[in-house]
Protein backbone atom coordinates (compact mmCIF):
# COMPACT_ATOMS: atom_id res chain seq x y z
CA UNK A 1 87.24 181.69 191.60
CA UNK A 2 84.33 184.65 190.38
CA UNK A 3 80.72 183.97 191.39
CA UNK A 4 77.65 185.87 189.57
CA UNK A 5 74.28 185.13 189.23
CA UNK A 6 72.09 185.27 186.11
CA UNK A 7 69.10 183.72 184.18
CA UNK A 8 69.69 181.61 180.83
CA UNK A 9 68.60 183.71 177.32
CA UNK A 10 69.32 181.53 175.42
CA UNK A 11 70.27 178.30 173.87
CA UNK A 12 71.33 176.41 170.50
CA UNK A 13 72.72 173.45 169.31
CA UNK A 14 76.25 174.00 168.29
CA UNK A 15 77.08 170.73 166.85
CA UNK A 16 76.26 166.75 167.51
CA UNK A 17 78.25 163.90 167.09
CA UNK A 18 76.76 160.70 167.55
CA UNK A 19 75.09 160.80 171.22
CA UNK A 20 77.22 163.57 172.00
CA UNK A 21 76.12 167.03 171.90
CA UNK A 22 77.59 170.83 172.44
CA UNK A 23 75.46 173.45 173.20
CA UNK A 24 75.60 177.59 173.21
CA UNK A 25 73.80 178.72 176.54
CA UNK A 26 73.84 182.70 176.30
CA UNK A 27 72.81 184.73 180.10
CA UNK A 28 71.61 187.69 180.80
CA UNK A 29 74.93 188.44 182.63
CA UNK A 30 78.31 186.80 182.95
CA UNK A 31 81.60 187.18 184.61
CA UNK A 32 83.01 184.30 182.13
CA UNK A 33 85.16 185.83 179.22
CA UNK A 34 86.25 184.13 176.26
CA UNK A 35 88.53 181.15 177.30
CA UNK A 36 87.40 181.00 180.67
CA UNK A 37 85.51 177.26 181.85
CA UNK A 38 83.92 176.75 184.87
CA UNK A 39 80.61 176.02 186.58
CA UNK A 40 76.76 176.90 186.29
CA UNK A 41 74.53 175.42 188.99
CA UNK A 42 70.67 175.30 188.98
CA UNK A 43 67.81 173.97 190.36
CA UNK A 44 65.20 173.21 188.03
CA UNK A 45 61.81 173.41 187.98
CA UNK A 46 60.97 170.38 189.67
CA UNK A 47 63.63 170.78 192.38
CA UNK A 48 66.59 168.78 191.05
CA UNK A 49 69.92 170.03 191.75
CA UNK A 50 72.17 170.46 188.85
CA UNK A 51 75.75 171.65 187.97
CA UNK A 52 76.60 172.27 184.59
CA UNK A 53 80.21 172.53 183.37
CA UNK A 54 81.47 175.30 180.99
CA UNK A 55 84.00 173.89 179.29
CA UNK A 56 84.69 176.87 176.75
CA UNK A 57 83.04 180.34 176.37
CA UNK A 58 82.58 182.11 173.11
CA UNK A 59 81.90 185.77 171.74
CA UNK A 60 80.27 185.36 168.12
CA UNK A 61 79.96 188.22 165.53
CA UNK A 62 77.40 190.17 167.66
CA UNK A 63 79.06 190.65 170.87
CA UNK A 64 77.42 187.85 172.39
CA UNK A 65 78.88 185.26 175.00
CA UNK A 66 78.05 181.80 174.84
CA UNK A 67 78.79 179.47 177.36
CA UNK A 68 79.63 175.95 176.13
CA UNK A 69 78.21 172.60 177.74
CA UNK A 70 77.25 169.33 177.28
CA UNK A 71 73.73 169.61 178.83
CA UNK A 72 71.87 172.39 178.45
CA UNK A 73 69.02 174.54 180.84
CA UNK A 74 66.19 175.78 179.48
CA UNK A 75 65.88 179.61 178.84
CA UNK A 76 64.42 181.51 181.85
CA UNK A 77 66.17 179.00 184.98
CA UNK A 78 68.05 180.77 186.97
CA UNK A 79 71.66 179.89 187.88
CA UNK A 80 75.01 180.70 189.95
CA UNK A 81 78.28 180.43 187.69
CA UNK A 82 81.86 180.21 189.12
CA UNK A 83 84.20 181.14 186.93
CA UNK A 84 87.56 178.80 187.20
CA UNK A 85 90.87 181.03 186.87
C-alpha cells in the first residue's frame, strides 16, 4: 500500500441511479493511477472521522485524475489516500 496526502479540487456528479450516486473527486495530488482503488480518509469540518473508498480512478481528456466514490468531500478538506496494489 502508497500513502500521500492532498486537498480535494474538485468534484462532480458522474451519474445517479435511483438513491445511488457516483461521484468524480479530482486532488491537488495523487499517487492513484488509472485502475487503482483504495482509500481517502478525512476529518471534516466539524470533526467527524471519515473514510472514503475509491473504487475506480479515471484520467479524462485533459489529463486529469478523478477519483471515483460513492460519497463525496467537499473541495478544500484535506485528506490521506492509500492506494490498494
Amino acid at each position: 500500500m502508497s500513502g500521500f496526502a492532498s486537498v480535494v479540487t474538485d468534484i462532480k456528479l458522474e451519474s445517479r441511479d435511483g438513491t445511488a450516486a457516483v461521484w468524480w473527486m479530482s486532488l491537488d495530488a495523487t499517487a492513484f493511477k488509472p485502475g487503482d482503488t483504495g482509500t481517502l480518509d478525512a476529518v471534516t469540518r466539524s470533526g467527524t472521522r471519515l473514510e472514503i473508498q475509491v473504487t475506480a480512478v479515471v484520467m479524462d481528456a485533459e489529463g486529469v485524475v478523478w477519483h471515483v466514490v460513492e460519497k463525496p468531500l467537499a473541495a478544500g478538506t484535506d485528506v490521506r489516500g492509500t492506494v490498494i496494489v
